[in-house]
Protein backbone atom coordinates (compact mmCIF):
# COMPACT_ATOMS: atom_id res chain seq x y z
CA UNK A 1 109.78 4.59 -24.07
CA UNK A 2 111.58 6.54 -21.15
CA UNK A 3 114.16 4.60 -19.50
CA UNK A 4 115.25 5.33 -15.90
CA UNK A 5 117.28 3.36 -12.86
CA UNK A 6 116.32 5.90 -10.99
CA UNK A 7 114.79 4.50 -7.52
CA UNK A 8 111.07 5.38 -6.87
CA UNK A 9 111.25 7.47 -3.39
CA UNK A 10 108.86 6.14 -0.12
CA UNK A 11 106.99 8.36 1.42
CA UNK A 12 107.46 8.81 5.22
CA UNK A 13 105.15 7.27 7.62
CA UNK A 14 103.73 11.02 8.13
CA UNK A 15 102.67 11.27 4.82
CA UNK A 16 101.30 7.70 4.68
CA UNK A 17 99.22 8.44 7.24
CA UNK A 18 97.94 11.51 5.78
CA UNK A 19 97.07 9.59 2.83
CA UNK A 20 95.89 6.60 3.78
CA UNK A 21 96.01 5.45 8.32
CA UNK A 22 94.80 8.86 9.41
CA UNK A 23 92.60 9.38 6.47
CA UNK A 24 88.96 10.38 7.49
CA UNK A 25 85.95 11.23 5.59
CA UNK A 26 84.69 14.74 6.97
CA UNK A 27 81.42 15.18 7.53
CA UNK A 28 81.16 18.84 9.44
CA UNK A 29 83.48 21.95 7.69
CA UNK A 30 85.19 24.82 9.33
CA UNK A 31 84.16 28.55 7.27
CA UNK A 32 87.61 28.64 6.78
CA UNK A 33 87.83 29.38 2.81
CA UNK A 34 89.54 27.10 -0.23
CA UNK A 35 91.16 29.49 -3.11
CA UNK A 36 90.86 28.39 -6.81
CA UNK A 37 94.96 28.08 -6.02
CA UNK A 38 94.19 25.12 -3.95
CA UNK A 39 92.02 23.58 -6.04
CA UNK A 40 93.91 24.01 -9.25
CA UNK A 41 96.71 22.22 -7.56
CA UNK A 42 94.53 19.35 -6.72
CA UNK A 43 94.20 18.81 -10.18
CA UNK A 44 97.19 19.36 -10.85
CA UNK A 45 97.96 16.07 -8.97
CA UNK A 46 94.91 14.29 -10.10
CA UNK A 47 95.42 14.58 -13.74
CA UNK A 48 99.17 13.02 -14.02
CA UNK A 49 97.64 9.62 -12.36
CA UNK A 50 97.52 6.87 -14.99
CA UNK A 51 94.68 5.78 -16.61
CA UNK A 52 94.40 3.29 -19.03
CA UNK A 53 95.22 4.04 -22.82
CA UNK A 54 95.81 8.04 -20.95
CA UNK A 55 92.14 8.42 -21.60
CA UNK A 56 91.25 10.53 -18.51
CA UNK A 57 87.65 10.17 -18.64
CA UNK A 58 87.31 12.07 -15.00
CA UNK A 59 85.60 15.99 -15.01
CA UNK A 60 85.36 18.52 -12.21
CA UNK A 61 82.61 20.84 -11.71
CA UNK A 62 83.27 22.71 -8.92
CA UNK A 63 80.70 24.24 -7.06
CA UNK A 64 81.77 27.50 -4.95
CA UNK A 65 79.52 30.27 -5.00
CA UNK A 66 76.67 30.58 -2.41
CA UNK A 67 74.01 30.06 -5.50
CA UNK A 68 75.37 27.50 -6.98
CA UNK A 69 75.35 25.54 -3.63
CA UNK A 70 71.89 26.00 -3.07
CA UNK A 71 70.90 24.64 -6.46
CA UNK A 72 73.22 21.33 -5.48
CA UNK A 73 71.35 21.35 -2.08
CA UNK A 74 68.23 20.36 -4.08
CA UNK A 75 69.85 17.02 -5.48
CA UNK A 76 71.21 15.88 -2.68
CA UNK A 77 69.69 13.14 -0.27
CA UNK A 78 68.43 14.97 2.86
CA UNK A 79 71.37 13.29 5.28
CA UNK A 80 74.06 14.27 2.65
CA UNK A 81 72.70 18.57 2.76
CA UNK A 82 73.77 19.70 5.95
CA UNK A 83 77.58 18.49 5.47
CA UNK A 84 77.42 20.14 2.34
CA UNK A 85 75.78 23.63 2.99
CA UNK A 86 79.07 23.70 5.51
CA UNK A 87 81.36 22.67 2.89
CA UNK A 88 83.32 25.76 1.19
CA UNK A 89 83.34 23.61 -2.31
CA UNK A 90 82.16 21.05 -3.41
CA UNK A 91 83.35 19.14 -6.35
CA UNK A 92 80.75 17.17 -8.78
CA UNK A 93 83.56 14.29 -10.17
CA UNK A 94 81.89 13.33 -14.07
CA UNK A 95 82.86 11.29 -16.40
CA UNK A 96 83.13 12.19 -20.07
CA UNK A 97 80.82 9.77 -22.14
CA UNK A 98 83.07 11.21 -25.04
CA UNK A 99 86.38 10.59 -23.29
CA UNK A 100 87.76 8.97 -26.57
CA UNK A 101 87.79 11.71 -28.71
CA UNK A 102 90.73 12.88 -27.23
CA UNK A 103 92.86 9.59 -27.42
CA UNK A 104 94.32 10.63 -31.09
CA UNK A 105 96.17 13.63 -29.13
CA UNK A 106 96.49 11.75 -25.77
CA UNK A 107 97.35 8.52 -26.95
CA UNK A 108 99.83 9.77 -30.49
CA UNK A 109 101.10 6.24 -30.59
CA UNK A 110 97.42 4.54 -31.10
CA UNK A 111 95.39 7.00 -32.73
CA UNK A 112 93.03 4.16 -34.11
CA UNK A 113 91.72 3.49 -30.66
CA UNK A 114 89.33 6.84 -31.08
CA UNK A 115 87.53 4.69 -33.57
CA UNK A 116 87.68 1.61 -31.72
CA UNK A 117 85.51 3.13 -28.54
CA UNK A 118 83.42 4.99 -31.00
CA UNK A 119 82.11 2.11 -32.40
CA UNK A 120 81.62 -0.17 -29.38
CA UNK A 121 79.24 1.45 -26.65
CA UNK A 122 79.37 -1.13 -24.03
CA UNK A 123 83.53 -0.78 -23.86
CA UNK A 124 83.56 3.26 -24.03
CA UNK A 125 80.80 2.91 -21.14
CA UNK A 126 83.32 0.43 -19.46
CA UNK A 127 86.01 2.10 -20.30
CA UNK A 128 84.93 5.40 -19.03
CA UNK A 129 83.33 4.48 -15.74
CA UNK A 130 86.32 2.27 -14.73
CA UNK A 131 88.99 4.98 -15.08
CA UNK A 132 86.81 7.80 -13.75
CA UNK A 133 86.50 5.49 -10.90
CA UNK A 134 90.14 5.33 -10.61
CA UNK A 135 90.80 9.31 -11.40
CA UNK A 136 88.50 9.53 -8.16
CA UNK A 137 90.40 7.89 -5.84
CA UNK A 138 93.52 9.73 -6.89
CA UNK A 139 91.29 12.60 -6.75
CA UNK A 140 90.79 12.45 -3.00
CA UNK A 141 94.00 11.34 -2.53
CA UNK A 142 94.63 15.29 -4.06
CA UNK A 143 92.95 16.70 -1.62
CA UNK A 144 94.54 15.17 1.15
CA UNK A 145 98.08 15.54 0.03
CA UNK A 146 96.90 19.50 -0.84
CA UNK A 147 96.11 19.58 3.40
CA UNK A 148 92.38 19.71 2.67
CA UNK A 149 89.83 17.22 3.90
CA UNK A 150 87.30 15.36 1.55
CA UNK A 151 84.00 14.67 2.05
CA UNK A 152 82.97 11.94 -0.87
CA UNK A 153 78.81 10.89 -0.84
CA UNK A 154 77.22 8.87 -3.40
CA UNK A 155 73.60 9.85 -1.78
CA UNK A 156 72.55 12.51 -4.80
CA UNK A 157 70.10 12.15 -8.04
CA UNK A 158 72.36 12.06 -11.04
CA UNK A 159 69.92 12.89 -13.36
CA UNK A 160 68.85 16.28 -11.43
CA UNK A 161 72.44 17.18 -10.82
CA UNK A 162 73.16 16.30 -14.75
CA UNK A 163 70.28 18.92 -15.81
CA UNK A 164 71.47 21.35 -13.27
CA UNK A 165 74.93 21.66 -13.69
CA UNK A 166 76.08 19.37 -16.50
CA UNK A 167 73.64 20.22 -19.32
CA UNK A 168 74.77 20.70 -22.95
CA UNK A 169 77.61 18.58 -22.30
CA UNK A 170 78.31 14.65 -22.60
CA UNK A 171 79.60 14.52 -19.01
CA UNK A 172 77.96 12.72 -16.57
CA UNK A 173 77.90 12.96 -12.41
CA UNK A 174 79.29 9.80 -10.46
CA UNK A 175 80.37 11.14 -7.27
CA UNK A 176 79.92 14.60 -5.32
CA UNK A 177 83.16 15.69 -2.95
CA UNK A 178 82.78 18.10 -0.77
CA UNK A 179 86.44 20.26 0.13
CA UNK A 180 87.67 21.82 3.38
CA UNK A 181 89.05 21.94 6.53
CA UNK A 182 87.59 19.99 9.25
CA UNK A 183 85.36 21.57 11.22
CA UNK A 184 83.95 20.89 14.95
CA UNK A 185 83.49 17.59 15.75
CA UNK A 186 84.27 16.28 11.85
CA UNK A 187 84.71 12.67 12.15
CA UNK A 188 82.25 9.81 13.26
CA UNK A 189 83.76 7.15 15.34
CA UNK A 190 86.71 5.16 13.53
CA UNK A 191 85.06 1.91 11.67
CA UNK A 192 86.71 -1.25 11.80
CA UNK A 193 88.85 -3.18 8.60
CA UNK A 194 88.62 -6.46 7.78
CA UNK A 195 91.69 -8.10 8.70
CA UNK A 196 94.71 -9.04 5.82
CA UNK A 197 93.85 -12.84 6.51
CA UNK A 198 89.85 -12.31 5.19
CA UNK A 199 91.38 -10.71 2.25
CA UNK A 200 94.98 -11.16 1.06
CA UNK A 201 95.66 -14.46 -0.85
CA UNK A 202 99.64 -15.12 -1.79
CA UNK A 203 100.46 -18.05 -4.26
């Protein structure tokens, strides 16, 4: 265990808003390019995140090259290929569906828990799915803190993206980012939030 009294830093309200008030989803890129730099650093940022039991289910195919993006095209729902075919990258976020072989090097201090997942299904499927979940949302949050704007859609057939880009591997696709800047007119109008009182309880 590493002890500390070292005081965790806030972040300024300029960066919170980055981050979080000001964040939009992007649906309309600029041709302005994103360097394999940029997006190794978004990793970078992504994959120190906790996860439970440091098993880091979450995978990254990124899509970059003009072929490549027209094979995605084809697995995408019709309103989700326009934003895309703007989009310099895109990123297909998978999940590893054999996440907990790694856990004897990741996790040193409970090597048994390899075995554990292996021979329980339902909980590596759990497991998995809830921390690649998680690993997405920091994801994004990479992207924003990298100055880059994200363009998450959940309108895609897994299985044809899976066979495309994912074959001969035990990763499957949960989400598909596009990366960029914004481009003309990016943003739709600003949705509402439901209001701390509908959703904060305090005992």
């Amino acid at each position: 265990m590493v002890s500390s009294n070292a005081t965790i830093e806030c972040l300024d309200d300029a960066a919170r808003d980055l981050l979080f008030g000001g964040a939009r989803t992007v649906n309309n890129f600029a041709p302005t390019p994103v360097n394999d730099d940029e997006l190794a650093q978004i990793w970078e940022m992504t994959r120190w995140a906790p996860t439970a039991a440091n098993s880091q289910p979450m995978r990254a195919q990124f899509v970059r090259t003009d072929d490549a993006r027209r094979r995605l095209l084809a697995h995408l729902d019709e309103g989700n290929r326009e934003k895309t075919a703007s989009a310099p990258v895109t990123a297909i976020v998978a999940v590893d569906s054999e996440f907990h072989e790694h856990l004897p090097r990741l996790l040193p201090i409970r090597p048994q828990l390899r075995d554990v997942f292996a021979d329980n299904d339902a909980l590596r499927e759990r497991t998995g799915n809830f921390n690649g979940a998680l690993q997405t949302g920091y994801f994004i949050l990479a992207i924003r803190a990298a100055g880059l704007a994200a363009g998450p859609m959940a309108g895609f057939d897994p299985a044809g993206i899976d066979a495309e880009f994912l074959s001969g591997t035990s990763w499957r696709s949960i989400l598909v980012v596009n990366i960029g800047h914004p481009g003309e007119n990016p943003f739709f109008e600003r949705l509402p939030r439901l209001d701390p009182s509908e959703t904060v309880r305090w005992a």
